[in-house]
Structures are given as C-alpha cells and as structure tokens.
N, C-alpha and C. Protein backbone atom coordinates (compact mmCIF):
# COMPACT_ATOMS: atom_id res chain seq x y z
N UNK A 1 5.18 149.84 -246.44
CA UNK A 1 6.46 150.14 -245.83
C UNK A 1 6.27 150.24 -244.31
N UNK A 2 7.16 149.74 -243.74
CA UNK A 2 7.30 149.98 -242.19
C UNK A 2 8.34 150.13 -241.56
N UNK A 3 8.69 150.86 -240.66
CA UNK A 3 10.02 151.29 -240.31
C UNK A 3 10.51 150.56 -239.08
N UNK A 4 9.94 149.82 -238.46
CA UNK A 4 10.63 148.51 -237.70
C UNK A 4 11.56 147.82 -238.88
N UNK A 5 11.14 147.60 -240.01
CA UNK A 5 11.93 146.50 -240.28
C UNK A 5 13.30 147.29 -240.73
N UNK A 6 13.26 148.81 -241.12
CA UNK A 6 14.62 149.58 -241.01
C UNK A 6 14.99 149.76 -240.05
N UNK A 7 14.48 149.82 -238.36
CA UNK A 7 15.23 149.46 -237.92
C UNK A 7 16.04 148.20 -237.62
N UNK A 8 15.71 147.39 -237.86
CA UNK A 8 16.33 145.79 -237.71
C UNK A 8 17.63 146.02 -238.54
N UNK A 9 17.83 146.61 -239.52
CA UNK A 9 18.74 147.03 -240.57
C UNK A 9 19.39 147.36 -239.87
N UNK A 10 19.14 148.97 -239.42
CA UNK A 10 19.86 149.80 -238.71
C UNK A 10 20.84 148.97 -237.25
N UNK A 11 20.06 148.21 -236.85
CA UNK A 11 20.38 147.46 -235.36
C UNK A 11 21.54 146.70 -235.53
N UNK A 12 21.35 146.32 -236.88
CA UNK A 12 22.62 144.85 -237.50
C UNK A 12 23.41 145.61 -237.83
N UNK A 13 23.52 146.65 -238.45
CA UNK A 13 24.74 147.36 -239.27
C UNK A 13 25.86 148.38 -237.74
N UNK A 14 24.91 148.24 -237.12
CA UNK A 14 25.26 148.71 -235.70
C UNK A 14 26.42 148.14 -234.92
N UNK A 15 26.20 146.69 -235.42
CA UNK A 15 27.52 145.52 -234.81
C UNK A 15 28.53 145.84 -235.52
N UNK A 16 28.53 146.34 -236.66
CA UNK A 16 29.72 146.31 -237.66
C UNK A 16 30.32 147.77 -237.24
N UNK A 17 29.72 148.30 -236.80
CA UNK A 17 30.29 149.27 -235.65
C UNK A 17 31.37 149.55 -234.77
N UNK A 18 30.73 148.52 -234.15
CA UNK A 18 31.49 147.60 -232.97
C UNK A 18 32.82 146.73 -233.06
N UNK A 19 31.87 145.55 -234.00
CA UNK A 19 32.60 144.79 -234.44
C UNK A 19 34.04 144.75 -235.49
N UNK A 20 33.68 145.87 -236.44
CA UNK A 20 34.26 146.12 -237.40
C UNK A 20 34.56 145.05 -238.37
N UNK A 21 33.67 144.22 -238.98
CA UNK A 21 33.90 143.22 -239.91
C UNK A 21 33.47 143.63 -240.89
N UNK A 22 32.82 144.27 -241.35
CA UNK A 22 32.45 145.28 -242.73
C UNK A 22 31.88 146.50 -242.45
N UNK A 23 31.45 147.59 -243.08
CA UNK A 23 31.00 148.58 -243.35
C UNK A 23 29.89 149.13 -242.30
N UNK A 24 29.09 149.80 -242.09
CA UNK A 24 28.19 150.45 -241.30
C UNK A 24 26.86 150.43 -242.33
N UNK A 25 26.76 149.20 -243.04
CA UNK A 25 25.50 148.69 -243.22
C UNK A 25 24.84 147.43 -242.85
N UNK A 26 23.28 147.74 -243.14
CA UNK A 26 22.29 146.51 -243.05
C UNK A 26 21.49 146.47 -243.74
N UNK A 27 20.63 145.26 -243.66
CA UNK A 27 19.58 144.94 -244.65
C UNK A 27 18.66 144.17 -244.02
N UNK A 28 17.55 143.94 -244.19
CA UNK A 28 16.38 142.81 -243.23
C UNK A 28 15.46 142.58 -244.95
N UNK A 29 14.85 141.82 -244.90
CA UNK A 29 13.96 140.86 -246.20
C UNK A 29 12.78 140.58 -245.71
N UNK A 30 11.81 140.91 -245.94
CA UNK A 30 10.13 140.66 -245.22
C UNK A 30 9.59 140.42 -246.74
N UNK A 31 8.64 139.38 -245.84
CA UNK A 31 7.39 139.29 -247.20
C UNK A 31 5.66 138.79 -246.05
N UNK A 32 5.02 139.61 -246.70
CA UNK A 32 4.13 139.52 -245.60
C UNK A 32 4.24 139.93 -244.57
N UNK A 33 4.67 140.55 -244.16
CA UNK A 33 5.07 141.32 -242.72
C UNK A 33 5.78 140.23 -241.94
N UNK A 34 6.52 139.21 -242.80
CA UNK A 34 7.65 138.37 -241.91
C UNK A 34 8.69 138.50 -241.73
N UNK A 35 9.78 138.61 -241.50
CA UNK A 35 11.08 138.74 -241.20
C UNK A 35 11.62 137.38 -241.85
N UNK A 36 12.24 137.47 -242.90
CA UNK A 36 13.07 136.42 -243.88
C UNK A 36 14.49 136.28 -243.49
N UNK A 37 15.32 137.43 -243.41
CA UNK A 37 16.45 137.86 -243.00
C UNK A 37 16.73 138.82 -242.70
N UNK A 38 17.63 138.85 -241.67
CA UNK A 38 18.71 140.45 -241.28
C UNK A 38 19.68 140.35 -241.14
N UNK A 39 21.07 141.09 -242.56
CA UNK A 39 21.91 140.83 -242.12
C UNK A 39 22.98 141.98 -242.30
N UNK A 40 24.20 141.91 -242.07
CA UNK A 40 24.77 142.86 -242.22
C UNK A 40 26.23 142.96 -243.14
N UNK A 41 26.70 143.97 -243.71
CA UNK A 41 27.87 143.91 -244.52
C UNK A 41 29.15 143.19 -243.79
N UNK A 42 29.53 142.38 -244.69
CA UNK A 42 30.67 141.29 -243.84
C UNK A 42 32.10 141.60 -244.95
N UNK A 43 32.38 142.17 -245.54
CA UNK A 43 33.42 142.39 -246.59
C UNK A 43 34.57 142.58 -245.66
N UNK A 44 34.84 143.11 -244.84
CA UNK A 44 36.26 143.15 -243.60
C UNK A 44 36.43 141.29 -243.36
N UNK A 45 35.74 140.52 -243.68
CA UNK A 45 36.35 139.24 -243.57
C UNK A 45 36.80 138.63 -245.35
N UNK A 46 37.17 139.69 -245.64
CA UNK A 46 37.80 139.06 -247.21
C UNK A 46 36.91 138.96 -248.07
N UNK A 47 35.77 139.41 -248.55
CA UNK A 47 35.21 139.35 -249.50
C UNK A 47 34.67 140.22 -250.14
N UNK A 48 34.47 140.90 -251.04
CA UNK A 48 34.45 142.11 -251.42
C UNK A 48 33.07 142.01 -252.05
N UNK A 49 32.07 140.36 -252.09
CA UNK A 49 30.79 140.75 -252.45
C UNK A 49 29.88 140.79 -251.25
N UNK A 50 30.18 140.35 -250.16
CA UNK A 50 29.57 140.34 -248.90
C UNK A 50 28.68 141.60 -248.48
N UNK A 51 28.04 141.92 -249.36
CA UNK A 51 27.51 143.11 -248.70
C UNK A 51 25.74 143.06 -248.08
N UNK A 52 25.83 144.04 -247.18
CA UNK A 52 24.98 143.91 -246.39
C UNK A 52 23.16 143.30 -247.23
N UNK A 53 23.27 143.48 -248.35
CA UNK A 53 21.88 143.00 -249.36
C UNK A 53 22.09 141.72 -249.57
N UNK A 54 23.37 141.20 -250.27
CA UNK A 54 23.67 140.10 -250.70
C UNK A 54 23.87 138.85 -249.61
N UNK A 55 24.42 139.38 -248.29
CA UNK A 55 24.04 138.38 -247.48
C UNK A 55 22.69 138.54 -246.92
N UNK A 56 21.69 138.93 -247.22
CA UNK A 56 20.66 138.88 -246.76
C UNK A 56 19.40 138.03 -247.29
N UNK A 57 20.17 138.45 -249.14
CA UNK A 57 19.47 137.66 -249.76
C UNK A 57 19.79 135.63 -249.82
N UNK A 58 21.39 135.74 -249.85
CA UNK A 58 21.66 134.27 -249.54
C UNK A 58 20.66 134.02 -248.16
N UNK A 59 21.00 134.50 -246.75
CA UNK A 59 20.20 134.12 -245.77
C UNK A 59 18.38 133.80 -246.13
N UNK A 60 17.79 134.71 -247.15
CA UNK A 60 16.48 134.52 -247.14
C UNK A 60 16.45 133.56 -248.06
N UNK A 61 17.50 133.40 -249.06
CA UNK A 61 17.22 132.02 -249.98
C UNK A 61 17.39 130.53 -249.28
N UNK A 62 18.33 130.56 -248.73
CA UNK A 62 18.52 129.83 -247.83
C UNK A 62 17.20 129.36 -246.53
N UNK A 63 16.85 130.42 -245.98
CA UNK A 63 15.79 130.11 -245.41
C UNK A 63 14.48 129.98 -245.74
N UNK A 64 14.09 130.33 -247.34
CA UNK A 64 13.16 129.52 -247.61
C UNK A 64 13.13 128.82 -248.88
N UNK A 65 14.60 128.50 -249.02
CA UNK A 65 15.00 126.90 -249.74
C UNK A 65 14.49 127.24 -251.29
N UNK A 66 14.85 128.51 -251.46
CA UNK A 66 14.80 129.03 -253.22
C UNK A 66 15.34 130.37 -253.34
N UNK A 67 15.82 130.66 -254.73
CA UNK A 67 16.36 131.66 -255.14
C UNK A 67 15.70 132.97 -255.29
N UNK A 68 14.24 132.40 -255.83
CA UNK A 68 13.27 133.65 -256.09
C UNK A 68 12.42 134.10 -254.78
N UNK A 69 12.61 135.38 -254.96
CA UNK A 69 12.34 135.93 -253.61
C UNK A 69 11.20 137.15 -253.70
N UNK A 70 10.68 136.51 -254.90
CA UNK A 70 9.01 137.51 -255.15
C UNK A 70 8.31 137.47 -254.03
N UNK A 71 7.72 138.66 -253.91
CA UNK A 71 6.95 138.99 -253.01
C UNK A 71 7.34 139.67 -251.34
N UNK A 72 9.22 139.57 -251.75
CA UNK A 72 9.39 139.86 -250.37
C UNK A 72 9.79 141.75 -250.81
N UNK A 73 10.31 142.11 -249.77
CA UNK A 73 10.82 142.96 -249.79
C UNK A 73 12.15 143.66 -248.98
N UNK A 74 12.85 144.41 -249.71
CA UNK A 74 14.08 144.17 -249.21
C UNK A 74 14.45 145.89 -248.47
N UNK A 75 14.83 145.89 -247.27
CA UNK A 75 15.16 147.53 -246.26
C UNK A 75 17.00 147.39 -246.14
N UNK A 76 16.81 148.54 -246.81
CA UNK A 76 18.76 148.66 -246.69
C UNK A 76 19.30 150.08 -246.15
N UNK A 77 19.81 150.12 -244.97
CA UNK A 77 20.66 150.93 -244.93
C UNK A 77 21.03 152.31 -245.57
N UNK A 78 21.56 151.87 -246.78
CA UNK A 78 21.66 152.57 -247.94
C UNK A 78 21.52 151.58 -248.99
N UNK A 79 21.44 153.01 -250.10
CA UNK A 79 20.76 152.80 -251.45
C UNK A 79 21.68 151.50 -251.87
N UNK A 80 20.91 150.37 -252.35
CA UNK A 80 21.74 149.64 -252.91
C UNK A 80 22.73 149.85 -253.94
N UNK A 81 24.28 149.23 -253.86
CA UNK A 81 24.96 149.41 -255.11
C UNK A 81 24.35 148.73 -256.17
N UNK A 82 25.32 149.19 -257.31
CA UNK A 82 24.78 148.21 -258.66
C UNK A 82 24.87 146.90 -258.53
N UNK A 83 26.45 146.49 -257.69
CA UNK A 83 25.88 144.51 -257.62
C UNK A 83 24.93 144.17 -256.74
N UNK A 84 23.99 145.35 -256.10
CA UNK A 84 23.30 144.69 -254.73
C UNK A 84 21.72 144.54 -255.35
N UNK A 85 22.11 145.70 -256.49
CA UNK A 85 20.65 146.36 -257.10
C UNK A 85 20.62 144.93 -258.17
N UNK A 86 21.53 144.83 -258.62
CA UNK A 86 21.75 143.70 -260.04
C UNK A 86 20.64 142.25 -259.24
N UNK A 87 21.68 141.78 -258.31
CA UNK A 87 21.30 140.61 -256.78
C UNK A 87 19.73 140.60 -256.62
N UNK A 88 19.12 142.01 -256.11
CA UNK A 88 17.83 142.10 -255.84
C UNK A 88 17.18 141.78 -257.32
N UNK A 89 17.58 142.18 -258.35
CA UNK A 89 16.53 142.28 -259.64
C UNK A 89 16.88 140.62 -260.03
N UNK A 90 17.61 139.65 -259.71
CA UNK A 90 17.88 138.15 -260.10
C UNK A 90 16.90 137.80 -258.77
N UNK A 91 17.06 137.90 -258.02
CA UNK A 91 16.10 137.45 -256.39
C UNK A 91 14.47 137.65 -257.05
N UNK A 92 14.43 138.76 -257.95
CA UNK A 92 13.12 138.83 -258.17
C UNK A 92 12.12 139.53 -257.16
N UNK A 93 12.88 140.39 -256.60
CA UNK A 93 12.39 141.50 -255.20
C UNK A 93 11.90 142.32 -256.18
N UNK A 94 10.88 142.81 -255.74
CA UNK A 94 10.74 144.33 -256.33
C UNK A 94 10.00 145.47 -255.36
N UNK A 95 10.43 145.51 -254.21
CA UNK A 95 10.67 146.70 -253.33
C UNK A 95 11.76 146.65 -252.82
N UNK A 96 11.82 148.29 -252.74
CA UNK A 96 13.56 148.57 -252.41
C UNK A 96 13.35 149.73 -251.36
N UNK A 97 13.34 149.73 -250.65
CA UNK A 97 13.30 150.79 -249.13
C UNK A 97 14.66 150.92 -248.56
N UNK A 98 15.40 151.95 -248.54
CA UNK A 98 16.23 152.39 -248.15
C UNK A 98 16.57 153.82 -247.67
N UNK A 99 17.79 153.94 -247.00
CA UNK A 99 17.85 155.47 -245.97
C UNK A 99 18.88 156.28 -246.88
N UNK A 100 19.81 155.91 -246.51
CA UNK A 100 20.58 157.23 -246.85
C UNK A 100 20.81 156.81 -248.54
N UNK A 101 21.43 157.41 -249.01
CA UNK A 101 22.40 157.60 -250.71
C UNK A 101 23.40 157.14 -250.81
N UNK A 102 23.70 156.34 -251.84
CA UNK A 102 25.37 155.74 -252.25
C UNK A 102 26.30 157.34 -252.19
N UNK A 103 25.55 158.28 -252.54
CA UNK A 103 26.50 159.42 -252.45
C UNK A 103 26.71 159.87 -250.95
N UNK A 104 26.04 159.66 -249.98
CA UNK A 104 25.75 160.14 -248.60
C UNK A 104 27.76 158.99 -248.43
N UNK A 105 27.42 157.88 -248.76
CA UNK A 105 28.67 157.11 -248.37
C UNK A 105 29.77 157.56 -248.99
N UNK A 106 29.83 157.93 -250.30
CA UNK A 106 30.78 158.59 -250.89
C UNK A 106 31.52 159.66 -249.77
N UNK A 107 30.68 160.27 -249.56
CA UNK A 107 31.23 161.64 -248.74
C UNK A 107 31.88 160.82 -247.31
N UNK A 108 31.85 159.61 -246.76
CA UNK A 108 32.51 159.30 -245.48
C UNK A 108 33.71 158.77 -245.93
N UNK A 109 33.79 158.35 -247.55
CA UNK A 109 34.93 158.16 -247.88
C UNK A 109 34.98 156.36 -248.41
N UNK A 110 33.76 156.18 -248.70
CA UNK A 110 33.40 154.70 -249.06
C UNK A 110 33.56 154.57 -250.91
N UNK A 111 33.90 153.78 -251.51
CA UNK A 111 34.22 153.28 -252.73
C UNK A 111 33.38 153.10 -253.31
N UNK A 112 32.15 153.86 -253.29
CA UNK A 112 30.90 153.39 -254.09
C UNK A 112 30.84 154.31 -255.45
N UNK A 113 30.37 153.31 -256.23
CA UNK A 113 29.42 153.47 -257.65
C UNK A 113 28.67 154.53 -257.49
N UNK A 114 28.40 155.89 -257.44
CA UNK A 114 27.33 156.80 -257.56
C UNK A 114 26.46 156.36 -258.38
N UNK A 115 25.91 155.62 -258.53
CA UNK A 115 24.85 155.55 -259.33
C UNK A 115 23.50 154.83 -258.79
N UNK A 116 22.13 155.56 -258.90
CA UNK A 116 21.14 155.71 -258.47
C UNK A 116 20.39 154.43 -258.52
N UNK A 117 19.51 153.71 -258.04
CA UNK A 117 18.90 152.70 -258.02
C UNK A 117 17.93 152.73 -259.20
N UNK A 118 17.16 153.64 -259.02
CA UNK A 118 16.17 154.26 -260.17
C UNK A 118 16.87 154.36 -261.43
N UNK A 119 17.73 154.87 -261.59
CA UNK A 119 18.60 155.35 -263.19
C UNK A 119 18.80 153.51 -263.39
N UNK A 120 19.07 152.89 -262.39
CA UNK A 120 19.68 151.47 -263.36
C UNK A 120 18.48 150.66 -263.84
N UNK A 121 17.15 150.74 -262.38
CA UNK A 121 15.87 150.53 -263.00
C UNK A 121 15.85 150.59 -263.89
N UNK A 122 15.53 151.88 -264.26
CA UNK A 122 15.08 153.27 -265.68
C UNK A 122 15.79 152.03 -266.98
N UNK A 123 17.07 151.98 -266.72
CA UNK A 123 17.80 151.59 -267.89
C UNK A 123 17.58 150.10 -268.05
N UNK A 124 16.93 149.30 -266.75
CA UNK A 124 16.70 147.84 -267.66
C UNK A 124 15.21 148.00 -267.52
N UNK A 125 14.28 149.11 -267.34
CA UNK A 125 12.87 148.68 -268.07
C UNK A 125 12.29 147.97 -266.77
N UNK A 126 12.81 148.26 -265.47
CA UNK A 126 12.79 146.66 -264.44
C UNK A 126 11.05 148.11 -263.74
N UNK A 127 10.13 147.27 -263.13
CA UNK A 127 9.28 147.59 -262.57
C UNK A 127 9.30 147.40 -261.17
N UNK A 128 10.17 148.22 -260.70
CA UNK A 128 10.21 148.03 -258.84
C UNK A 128 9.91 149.32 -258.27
N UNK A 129 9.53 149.00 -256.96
CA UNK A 129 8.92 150.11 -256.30
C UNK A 129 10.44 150.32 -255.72
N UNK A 130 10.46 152.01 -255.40
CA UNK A 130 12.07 152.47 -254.73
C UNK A 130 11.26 153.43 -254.14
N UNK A 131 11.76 153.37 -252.74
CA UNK A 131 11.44 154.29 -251.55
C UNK A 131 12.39 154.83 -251.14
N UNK A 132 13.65 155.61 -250.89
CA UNK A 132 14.81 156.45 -250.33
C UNK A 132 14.21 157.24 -249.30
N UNK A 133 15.21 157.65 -248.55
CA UNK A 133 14.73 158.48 -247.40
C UNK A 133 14.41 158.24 -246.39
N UNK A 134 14.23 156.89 -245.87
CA UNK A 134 13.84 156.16 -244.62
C UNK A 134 14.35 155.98 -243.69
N UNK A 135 13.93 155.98 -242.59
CA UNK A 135 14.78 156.70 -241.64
C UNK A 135 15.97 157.37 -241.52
N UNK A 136 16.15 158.03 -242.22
CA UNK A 136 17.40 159.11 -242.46
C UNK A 136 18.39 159.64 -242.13
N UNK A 137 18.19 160.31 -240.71
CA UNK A 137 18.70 160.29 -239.75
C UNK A 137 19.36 159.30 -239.32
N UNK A 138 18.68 158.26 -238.84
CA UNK A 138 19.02 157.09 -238.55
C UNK A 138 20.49 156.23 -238.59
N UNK A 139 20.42 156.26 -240.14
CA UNK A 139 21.01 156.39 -241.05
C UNK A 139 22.39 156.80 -240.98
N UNK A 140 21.88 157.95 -241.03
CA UNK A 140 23.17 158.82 -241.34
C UNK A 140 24.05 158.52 -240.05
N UNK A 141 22.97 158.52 -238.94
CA UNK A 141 24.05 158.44 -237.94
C UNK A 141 25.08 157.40 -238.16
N UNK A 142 24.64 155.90 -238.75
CA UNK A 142 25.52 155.00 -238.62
C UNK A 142 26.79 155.63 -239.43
N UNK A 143 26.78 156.40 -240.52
CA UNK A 143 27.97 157.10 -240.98
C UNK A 143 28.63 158.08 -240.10
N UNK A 144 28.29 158.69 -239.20
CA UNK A 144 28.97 159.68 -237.94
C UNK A 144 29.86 158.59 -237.16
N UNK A 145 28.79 157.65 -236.73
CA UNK A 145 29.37 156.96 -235.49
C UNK A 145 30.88 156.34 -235.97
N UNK A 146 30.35 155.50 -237.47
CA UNK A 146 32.21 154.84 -238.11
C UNK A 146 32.77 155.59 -238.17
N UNK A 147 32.48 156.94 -238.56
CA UNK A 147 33.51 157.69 -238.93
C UNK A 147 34.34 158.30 -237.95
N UNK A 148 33.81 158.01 -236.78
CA UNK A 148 34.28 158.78 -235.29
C UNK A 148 35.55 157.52 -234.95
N UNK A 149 35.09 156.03 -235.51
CA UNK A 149 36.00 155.06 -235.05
C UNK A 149 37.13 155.50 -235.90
N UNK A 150 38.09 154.88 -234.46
CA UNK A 150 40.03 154.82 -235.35
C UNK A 150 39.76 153.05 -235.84
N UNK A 151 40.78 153.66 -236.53
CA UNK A 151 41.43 151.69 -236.74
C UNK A 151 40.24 151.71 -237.91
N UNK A 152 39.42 151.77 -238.44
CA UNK A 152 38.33 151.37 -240.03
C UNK A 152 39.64 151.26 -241.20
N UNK A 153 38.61 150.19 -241.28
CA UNK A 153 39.23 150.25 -242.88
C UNK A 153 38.16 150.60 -244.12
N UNK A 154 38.15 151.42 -244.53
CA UNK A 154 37.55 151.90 -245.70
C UNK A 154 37.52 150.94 -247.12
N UNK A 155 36.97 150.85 -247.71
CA UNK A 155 36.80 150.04 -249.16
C UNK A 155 36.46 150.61 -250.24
C-alpha cells in the first residue's frame, strides 16, 4: 500500500468539487507501482453507473486493452459500493484500499447501500485484500468541503 496513489484519488475527486459533475469521489488503479488510471465520479453528467471505480476501471481496461485487471490494485476515496465492489470482483482486482465508509457518505446525505465491502466479500467466498482507513482525514475532508458547496446535487 502507498498513499501517493490515495492521494491521486483524493486530487481527482477534488475537481468534482469544483467542477461539480459527480460526487466528491476518486479512484487511481496501479499494478506494480504503475499508475493504470485516475479517475473520478462523473454521475452529474446523467449516468447513474459512472462512479468514481467504474470509470477507472473502464480507463485501465481500456488502457491496457483487456478486461482482467489481476494484479492491479484499486485506491478509492471511499469504500466501494456494491456495483463498484461487484465491477472490481469481474476486473479480477483483488486489493481494495480505501478512506472513508459508505456510511461516512450516508451521513453527508449521499444514497448509498450501507453495506460493507468485507460482508459482500465474506458472502461470495471472494479472497481480496481490504484496507479502510486510508488517509482519512483526507477523506473526510472531501465530504466537508461538498458539503460547504450551494447548488450540489445529491444522489
């Protein structure tokens, strides 16, 4: 684990900040200590699967011209949801490094699934490494800062 590549997460989910085209997440994809992808939640442009994992993983499939994405590893923001967690376990990732909690988002008022990365593991038998807690702070801040913006649209 290394925490440059959460920040790269953190840095992208930062625009959506700004920008306001989806949510106050990110994601970056390393394998080998490379940088595959970094991208960020795009769902404010109409799509409700766009999320900050799932475009990360299209970007890393895309950039190395296959679906299976063994051996990389994937830094999110927050805890992946169930379609992000579902996404990563078809990609064939099996590290999951992430900061804050689907419940941490709950509380800013985000539409998420409470449900744990580990518990869905647990329940398909899947063998991935899960790290929570990473940069944390960090993190969290990106939930202060949206939440300070007017004009969000929540999901």
């Amino acid at each position: 684990m290394n925490t440059k590549y959460m920040k790269l997460a953190v840095a992208k989910a930062r625009k959506n900040i700004r920008s306001m085209t989806g949510g106050p997440f990110g994601a970056c994809i390393v394998r080998n200590g490379r940088v595959i992808a970094v991208a960020r939640n795009t769902v404010l442009k109409n799509d409700a699967t766009c999320h900050a994992e799932v475009n990360a993983i299209r970007a890393a499939s895309r950039e190395l011209g296959k679906y299976d994405l063994s051996g990389c590893a994937i830094y999110s923001t927050t805890e992946p949801c169930p379609m992000c967690f579902s996404a990563i376990h078809w990609a064939r990732i099996k590290t999951i490094i992430f900061g804050t909690r689907t419940s941490d988002a709950r509380k800013v008022g985000f539409n998420e699934l409470n449900i744990p990365v580990a518990k869905l593991a647990s329940i398909g038998k899947l063998k991935i490494k899960i790290t929570g807690g990473v940069l944390l702070g960090e993190c969290r801040e990106l939930f202060y800062d949206w939440s300070a913006r007017k004009n969000k649209k929540l999901y």
